[in-house]
Structure formats: structure tokens, C-alpha cells
C-alpha atoms as a PDB file:
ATOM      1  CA  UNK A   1     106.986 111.542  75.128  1.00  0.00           C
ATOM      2  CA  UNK A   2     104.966 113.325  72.672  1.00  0.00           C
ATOM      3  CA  UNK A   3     107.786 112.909  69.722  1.00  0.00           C
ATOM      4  CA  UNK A   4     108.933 109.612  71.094  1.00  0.00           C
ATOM      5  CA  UNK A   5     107.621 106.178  70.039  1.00  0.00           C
ATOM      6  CA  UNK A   6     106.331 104.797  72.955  1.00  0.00           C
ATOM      7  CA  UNK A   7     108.127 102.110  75.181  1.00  0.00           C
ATOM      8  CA  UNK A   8     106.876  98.201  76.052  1.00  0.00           C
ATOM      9  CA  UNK A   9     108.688  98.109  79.197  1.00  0.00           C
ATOM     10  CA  UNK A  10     106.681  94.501  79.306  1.00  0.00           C
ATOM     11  CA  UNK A  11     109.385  92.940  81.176  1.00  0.00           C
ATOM     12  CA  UNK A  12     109.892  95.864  83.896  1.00  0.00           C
ATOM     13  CA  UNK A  13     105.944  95.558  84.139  1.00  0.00           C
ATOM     14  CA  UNK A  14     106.102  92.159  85.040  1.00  0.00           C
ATOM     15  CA  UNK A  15     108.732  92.209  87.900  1.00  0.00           C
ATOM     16  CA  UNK A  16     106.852  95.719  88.933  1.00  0.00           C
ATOM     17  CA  UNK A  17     103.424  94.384  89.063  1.00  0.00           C
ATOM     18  CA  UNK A  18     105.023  90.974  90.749  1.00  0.00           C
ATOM     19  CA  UNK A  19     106.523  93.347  92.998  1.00  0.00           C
ATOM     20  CA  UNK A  20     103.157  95.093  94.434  1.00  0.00           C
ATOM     21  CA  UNK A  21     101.352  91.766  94.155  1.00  0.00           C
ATOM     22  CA  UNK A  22     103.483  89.847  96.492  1.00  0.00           C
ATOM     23  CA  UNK A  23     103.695  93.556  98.698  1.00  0.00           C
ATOM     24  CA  UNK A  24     100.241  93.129  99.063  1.00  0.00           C
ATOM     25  CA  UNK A  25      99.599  90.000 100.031  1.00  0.00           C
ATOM     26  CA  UNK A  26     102.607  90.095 102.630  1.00  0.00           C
ATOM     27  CA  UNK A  27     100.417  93.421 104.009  1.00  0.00           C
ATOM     28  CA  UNK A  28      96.865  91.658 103.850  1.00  0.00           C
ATOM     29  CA  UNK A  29      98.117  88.681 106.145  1.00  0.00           C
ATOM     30  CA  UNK A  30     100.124  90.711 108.305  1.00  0.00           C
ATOM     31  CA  UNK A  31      97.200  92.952 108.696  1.00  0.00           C
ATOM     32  CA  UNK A  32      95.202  89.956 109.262  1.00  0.00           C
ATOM     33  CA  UNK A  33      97.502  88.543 112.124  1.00  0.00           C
ATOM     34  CA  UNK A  34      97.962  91.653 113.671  1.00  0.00           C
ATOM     35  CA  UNK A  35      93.964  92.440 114.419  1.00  0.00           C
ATOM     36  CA  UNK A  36      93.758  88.729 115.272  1.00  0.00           C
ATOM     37  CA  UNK A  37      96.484  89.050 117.953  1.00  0.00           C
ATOM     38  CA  UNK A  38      95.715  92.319 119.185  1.00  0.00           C
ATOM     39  CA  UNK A  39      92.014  91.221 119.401  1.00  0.00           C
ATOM     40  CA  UNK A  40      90.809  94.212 118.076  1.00  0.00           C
ATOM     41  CA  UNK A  41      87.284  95.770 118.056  1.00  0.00           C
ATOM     42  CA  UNK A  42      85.465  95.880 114.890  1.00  0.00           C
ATOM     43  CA  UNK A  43      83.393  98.499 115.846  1.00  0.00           C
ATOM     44  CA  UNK A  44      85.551 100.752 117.111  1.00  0.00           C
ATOM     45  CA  UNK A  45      89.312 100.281 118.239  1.00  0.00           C
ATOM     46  CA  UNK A  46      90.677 103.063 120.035  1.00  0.00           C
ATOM     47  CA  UNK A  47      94.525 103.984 119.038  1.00  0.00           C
ATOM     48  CA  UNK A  48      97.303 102.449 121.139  1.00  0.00           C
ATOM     49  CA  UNK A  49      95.354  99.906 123.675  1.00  0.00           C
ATOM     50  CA  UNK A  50      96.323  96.357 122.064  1.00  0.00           C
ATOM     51  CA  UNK A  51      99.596  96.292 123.141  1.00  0.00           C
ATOM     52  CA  UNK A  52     102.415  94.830 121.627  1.00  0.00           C
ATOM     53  CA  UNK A  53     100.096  94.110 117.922  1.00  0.00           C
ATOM     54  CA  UNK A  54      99.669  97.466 117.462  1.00  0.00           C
ATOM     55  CA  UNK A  55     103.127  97.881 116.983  1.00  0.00           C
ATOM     56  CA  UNK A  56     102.353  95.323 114.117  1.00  0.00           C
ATOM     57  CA  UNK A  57     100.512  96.726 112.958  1.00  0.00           C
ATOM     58  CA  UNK A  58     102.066 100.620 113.210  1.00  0.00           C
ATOM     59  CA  UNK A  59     104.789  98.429 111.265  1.00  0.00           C
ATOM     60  CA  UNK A  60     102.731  97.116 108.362  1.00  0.00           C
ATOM     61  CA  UNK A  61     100.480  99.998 107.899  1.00  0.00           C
ATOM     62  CA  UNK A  62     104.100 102.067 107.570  1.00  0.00           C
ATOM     63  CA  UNK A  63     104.892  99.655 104.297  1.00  0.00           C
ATOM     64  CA  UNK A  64     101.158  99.788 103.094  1.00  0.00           C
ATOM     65  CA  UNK A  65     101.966 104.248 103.346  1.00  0.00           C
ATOM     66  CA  UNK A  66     105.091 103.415 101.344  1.00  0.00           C
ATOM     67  CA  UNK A  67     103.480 101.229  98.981  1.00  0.00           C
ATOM     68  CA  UNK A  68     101.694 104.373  97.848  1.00  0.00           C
ATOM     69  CA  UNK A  69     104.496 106.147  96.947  1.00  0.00           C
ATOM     70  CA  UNK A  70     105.864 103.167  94.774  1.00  0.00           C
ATOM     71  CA  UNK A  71     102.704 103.010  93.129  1.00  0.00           C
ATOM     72  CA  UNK A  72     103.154 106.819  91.521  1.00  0.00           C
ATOM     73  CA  UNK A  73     105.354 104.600  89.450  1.00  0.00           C
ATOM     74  CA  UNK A  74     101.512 103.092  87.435  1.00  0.00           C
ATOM     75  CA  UNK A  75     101.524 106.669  86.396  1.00  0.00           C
ATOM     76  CA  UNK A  76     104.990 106.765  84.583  1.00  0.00           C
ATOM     77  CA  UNK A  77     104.539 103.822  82.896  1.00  0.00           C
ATOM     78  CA  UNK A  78     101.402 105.115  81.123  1.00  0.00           C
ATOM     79  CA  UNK A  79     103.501 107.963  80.230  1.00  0.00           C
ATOM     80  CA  UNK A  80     106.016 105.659  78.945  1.00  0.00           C
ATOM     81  CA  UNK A  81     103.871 103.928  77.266  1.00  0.00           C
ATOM     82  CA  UNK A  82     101.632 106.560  76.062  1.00  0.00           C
ATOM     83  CA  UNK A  83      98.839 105.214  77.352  1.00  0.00           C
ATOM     84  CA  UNK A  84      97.507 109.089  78.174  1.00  0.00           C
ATOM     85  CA  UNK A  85      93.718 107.907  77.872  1.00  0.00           C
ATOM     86  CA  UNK A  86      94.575 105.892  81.398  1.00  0.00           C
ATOM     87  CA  UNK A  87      95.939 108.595  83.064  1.00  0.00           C
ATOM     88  CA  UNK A  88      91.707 109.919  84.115  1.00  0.00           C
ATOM     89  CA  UNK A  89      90.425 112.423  86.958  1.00  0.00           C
ATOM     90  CA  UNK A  90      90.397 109.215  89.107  1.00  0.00           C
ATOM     91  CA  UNK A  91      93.731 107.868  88.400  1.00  0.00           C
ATOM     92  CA  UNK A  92      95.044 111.307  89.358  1.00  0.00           C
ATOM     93  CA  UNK A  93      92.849 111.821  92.421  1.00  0.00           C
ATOM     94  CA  UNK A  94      93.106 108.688  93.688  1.00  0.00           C
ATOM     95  CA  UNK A  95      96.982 108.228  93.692  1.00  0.00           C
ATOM     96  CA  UNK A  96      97.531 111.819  95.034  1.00  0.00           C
ATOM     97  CA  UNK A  97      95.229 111.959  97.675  1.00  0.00           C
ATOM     98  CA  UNK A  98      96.284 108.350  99.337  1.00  0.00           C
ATOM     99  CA  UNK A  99      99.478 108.998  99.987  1.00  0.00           C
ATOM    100  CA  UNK A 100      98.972 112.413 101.483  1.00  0.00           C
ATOM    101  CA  UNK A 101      96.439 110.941 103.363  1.00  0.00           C
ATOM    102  CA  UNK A 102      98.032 108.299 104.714  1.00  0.00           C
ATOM    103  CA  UNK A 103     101.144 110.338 105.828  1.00  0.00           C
ATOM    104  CA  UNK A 104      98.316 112.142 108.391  1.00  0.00           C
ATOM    105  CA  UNK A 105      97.249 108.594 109.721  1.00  0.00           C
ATOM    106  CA  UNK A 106     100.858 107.727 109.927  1.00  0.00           C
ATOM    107  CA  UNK A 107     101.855 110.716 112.016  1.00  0.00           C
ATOM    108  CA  UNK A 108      98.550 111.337 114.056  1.00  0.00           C
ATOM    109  CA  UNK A 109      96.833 107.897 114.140  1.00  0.00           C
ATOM    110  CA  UNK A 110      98.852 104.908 112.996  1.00  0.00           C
ATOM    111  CA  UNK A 111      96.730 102.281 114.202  1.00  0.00           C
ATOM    112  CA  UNK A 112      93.378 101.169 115.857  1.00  0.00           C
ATOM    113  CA  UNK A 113      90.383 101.857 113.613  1.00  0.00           C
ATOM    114  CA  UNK A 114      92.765 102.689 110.809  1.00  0.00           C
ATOM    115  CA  UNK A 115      93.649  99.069 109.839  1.00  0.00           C
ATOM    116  CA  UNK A 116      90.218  98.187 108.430  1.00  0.00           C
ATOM    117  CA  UNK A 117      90.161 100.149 104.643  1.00  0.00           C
ATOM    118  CA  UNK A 118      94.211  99.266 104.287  1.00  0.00           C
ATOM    119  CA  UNK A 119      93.411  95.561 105.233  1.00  0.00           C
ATOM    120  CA  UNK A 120      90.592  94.980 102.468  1.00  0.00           C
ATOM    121  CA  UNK A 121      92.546  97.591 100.090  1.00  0.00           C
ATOM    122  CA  UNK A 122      96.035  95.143 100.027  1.00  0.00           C
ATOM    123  CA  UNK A 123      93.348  92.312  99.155  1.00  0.00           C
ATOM    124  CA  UNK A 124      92.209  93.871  96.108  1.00  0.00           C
ATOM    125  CA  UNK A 125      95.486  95.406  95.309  1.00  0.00           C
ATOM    126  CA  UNK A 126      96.673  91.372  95.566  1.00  0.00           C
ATOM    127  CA  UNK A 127      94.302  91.309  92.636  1.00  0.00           C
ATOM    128  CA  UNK A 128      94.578  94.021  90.698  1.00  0.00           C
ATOM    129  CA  UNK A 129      98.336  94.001  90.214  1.00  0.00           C
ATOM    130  CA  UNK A 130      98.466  90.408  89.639  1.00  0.00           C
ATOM    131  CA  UNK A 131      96.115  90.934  86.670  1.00  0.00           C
ATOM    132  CA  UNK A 132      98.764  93.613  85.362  1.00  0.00           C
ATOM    133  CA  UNK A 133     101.339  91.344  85.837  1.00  0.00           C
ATOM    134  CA  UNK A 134     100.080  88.965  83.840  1.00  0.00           C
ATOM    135  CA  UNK A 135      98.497  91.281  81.333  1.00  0.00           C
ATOM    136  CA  UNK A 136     101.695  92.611  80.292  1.00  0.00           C
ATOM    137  CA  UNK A 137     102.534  88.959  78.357  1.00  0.00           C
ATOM    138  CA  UNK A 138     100.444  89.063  75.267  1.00  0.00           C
ATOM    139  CA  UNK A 139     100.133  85.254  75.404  1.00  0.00           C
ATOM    140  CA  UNK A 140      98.207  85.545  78.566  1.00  0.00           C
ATOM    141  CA  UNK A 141      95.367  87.967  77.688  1.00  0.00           C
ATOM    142  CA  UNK A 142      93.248  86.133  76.234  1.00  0.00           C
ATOM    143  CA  UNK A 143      92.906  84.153  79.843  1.00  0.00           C
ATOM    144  CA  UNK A 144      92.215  87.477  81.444  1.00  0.00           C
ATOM    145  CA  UNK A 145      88.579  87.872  82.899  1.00  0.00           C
ATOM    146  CA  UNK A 146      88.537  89.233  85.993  1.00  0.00           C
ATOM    147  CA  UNK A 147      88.883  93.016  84.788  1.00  0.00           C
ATOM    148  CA  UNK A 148      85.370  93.813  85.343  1.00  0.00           C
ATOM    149  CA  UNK A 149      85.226  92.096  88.738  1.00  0.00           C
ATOM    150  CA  UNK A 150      87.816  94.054  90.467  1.00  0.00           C
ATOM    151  CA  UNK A 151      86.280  97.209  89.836  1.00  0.00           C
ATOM    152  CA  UNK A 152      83.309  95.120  91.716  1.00  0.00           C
ATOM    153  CA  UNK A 153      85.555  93.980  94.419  1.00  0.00           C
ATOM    154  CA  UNK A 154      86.786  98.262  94.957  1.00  0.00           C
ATOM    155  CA  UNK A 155      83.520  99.343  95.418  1.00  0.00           C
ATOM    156  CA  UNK A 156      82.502  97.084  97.980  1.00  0.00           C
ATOM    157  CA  UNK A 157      85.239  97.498  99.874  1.00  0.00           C
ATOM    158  CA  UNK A 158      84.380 101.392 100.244  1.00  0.00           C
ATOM    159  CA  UNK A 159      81.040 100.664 100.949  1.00  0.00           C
ATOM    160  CA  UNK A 160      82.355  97.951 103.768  1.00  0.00           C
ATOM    161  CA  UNK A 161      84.876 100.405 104.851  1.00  0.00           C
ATOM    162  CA  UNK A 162      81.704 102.916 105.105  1.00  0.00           C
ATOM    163  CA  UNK A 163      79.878 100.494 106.830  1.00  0.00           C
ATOM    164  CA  UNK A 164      82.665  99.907 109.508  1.00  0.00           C
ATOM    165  CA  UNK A 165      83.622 103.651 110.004  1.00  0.00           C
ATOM    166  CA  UNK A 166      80.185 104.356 111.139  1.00  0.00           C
ATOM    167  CA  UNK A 167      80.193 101.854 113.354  1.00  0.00           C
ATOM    168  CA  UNK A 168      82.524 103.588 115.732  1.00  0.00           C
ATOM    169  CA  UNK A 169      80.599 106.584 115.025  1.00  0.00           C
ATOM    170  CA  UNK A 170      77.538 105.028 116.140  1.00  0.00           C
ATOM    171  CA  UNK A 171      79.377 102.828 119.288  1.00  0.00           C
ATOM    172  CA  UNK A 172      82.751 105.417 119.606  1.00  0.00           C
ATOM    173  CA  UNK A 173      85.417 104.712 121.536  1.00  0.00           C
ATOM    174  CA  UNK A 174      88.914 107.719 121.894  1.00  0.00           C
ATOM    175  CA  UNK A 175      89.456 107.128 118.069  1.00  0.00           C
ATOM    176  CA  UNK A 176      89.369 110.277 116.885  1.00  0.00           C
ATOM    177  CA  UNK A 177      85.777 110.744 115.805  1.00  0.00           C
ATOM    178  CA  UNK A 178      87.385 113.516 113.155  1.00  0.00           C
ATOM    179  CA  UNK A 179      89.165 111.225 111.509  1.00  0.00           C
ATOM    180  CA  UNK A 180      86.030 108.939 111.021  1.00  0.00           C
ATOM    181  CA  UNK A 181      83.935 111.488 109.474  1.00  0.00           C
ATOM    182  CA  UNK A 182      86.550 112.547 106.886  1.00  0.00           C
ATOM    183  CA  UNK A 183      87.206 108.496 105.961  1.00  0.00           C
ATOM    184  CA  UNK A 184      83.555 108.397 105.258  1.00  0.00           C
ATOM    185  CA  UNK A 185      83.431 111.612 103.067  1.00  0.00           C
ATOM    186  CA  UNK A 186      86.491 110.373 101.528  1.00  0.00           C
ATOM    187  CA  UNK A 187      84.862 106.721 100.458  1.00  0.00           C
ATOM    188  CA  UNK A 188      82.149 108.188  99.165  1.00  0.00           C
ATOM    189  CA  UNK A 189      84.249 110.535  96.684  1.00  0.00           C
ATOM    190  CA  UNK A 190      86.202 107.068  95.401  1.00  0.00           C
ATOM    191  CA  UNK A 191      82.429 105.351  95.190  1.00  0.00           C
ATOM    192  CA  UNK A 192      81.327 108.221  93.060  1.00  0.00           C
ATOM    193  CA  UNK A 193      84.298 108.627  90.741  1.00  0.00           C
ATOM    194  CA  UNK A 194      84.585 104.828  90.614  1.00  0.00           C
ATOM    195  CA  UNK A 195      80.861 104.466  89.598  1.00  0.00           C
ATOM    196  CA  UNK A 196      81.246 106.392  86.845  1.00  0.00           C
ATOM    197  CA  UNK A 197      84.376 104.837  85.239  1.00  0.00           C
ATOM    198  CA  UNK A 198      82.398 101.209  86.162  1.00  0.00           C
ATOM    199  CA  UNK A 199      79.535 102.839  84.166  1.00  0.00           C
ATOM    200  CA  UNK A 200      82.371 104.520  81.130  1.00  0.00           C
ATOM    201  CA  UNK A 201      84.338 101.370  80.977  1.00  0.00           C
ATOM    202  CA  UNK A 202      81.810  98.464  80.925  1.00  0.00           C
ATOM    203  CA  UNK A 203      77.958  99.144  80.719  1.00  0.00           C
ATOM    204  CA  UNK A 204      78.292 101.756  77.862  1.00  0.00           C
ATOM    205  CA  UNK A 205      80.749  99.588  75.700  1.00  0.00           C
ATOM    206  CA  UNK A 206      78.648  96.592  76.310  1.00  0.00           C
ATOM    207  CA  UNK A 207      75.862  98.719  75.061  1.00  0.00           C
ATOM    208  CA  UNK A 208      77.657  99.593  72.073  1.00  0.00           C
ATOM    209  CA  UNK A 209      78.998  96.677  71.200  1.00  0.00           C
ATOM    210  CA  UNK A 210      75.412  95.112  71.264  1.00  0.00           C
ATOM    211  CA  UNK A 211      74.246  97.993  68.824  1.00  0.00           C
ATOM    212  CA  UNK A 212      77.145  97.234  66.777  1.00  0.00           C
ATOM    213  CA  UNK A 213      75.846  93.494  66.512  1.00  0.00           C
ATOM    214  CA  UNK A 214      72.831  93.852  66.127  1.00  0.00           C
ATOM    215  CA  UNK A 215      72.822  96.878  62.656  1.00  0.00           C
ATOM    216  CA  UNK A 216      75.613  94.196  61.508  1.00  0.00           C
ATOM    217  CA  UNK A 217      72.901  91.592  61.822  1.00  0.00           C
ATOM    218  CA  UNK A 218      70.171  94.039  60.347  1.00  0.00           C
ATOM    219  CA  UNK A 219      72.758  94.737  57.387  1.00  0.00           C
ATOM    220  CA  UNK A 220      73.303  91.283  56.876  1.00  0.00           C
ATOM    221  CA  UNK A 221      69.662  90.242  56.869  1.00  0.00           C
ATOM    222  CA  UNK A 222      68.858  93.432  54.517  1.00  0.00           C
ATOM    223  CA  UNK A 223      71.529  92.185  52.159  1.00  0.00           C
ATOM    224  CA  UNK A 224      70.046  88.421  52.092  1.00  0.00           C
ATOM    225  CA  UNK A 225      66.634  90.173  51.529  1.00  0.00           C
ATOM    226  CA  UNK A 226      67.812  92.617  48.940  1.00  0.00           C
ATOM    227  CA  UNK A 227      70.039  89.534  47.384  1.00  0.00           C
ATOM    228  CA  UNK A 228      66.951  87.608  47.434  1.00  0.00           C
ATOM    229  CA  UNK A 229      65.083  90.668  45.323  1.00  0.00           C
ATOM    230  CA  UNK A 230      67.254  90.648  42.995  1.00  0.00           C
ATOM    231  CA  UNK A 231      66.959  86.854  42.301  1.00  0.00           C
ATOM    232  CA  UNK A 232      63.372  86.788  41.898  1.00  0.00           C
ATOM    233  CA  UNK A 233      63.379  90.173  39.286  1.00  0.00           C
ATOM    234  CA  UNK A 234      65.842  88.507  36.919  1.00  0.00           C
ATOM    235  CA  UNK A 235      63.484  85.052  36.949  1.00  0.00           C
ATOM    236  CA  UNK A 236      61.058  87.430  35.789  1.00  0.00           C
ATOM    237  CA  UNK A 237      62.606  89.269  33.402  1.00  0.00           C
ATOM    238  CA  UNK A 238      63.707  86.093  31.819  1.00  0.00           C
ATOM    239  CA  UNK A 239      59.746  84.411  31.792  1.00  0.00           C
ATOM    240  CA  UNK A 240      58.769  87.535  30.199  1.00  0.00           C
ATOM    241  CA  UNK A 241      61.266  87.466  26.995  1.00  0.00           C
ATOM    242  CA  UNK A 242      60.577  84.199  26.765  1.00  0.00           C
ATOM    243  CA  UNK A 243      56.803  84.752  26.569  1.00  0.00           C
END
């Protein structure tokens, strides 16, 4: 793309990001179902003992592995686009490592304690990629808030999914306690990483664009002043030929 003009695709966007939104959702209350059925342990839920729910649930987490490979397609729209300053050390990370992650749990353990970071993560992805969705119509951007707060909404659900993994840690049951030490190292990579683009994204720029506000108020007030001066030099001027 780098001697192309870049490409809207605004229209594939929207049926794209409709797409993964309504994915998502379908995955979140299937997820949701699935534990409730299965009456699974929050603590820790050992692989293959809630009968037929697991098999739910082996189902829907198989979609929510899939849905990772689909989503490799957010990186060839920013190419498309040209949108390279998107395409970050956490975009990158985060995309690759999921899906080669997931393919493990799907092979080795496709259900049990597994469903907990996949059920919260289809929430948020419900919405995130309804907020791209709708923030590829121009009209509807200027409704758009709720940028910041899903950033928010990721990093609690790592620390949750933190919370929970120790859990069968603390009170394990056959879940493979391997698996639970490497989901904790992993969430606390994506906490880190995500911290700092939270940090990058909206503390700095708020902090800059205060800074911004307040030398234009400074510049403003210095020209009123100097303005003002001026004014009373040329009253003055004028008293003192006239005297």
C-alpha cells in the first residue's frame, strides 16, 4: 500500500464489525448457558465432568478459537486503510498469540476452567466491535463515547480472569495446574501492554490537550493585556501634544 491511496472499505467495515458483534454475543450467552447447565465450579472446574454441557461448551469455545482467526482480518483493514499507526506491539502480540493459544486449549483442554477469560472476553468483544461498526459511518461519531471505557472494561476482565485462575490454584481440582499458571503470566503481559496504551492513548492526550488550552488562554489574555497597553500609550501620547 505504500504507493496506493488508501481504501474506505466503510461499508465492508460495517457488515465485518456487525459480523463479530453479533459472533460475540451468540458466544457470551452460549457460554453463559452452558456453565449454568453444566453447573460448573467457579473455583475450579476440572475438564470433562459436567456431562453433556461441556460438549457446549467444547462447541462454543471451538467458534470463539475461530473467531480469532477471522479477527486477523482488523489487521488488513488497517493496512488497507493505511492506518499503520494502529497496527502497535499490542495489536501484533495480542492477535498472534490468541489464536495460537487457543489452538493448545482446543486440543489439550477444551473446556472446564477454560470458559471463564473467553466468556467475559466475547462480552467486551460485543462492545468493542459494535463501536467499530458504528464508527465506520461518519454521521455516527460524534455519538461515540464509550472508547475510553472499553479499554476499562479489558483490563478488568484480566484482572477478574487473574482473580479466578488463582482460585483453582489456591482450591485445585485435575485442571491442569500448568495451564493455570501460564493463563496468569499471560494476563498479566495483556495488563501491562494494555496499561501503557490506556496511559499513550488517553491520560497523555488529555494532558496535552489541557496544556494546549490553557497557553491558548494565556495567549489570549496576553493579547487583551498587550491590546489594552497599547490603548492607554496612544491616550497619552495624544494628552501630551495637546498640552
Amino acid at each position: 500500500m505504500r504507493n496506493k491511496q488508501p481504501f474506505s472499505c466503510r461499508g465492508i467495515l460495517v457488515i465485518y464489525n456487525l459480523g463479530l458483534t453479533l459472533l460475540s454475543l451468540y458466544m457470551f450467552y452460549e457460554l453463559v448457558t452452558g456453565v449454568w447447565e453444566g453447573g460448573y465450579n467457579f473455583f475450579c472446574q476440572d475438564t470433562h465432568s459436567g456431562g453433556e454441557a461441556d460438549m457446549k461448551i467444547i462447541r462454543v469455545l471451538w467458534w470463539y478459537y475461530f473467531s480469532k482467526l477471522i479477527e486477523f482480518m482488523d489487521t488488513f483493514f488497517f493496512i488497507l486503510r493505511k492506518n499503520n499507526h494502529q497496527i502497535t506491539v499490542l495489536h501484533v502480540y495480542h492477535h498472534a498469540t490468541m489464536l495460537n493459544i487457543w489452538w493448545f486449549v482446543m486440543n489439550w483442554v477444551p473446556c472446564g476452567h477454560s470458559y471463564f477469560g473467553a466468556t467475559l472476553n466475547s462480552f467486551i468483544h460485543v462492545l468493542m466491535y459494535s463501536y467499530y461498526g458504528l464508527s465506520a459511518v461518519p454521521a455516527m461519531r460524534p455519538y461515540l463515547w464509550w472508547k475510553k471505557y472499553i479499554t476499562q472494561g479489558q483490563l478488568i476482565q484480566f484482572v477478574l480472569t487473574i482473580f479466578q485462575t488463582s482460585c483453582g490454584v489456591v482450591w485445585p481440582c485435575a485442571f491442569p495446574q500448568g495451564w493455570l499458571y501460564f493463563q496468569i503470566s499471560y494476563m498479566i503481559s495483556l495488563i501491562i501492554l494494555f496499561t501503557n496504551f490506556y496511559i499513550q492513548t488517553y491520560n497523555k492526550k488529555a494532558s496535552s490537550r489541557r496544556k494546549e488550552y490553557q497557553n491558548g488562554s494565556t495567549a489570549i489574555a496576553n493579547g487583551y493585556t498587550n491590546s489594552f497597553s497599547s490603548l492607554e500609550n496612544n491616550v497619552k501620547q495624544r494628552k501630551q501634544r495637546k498640552d
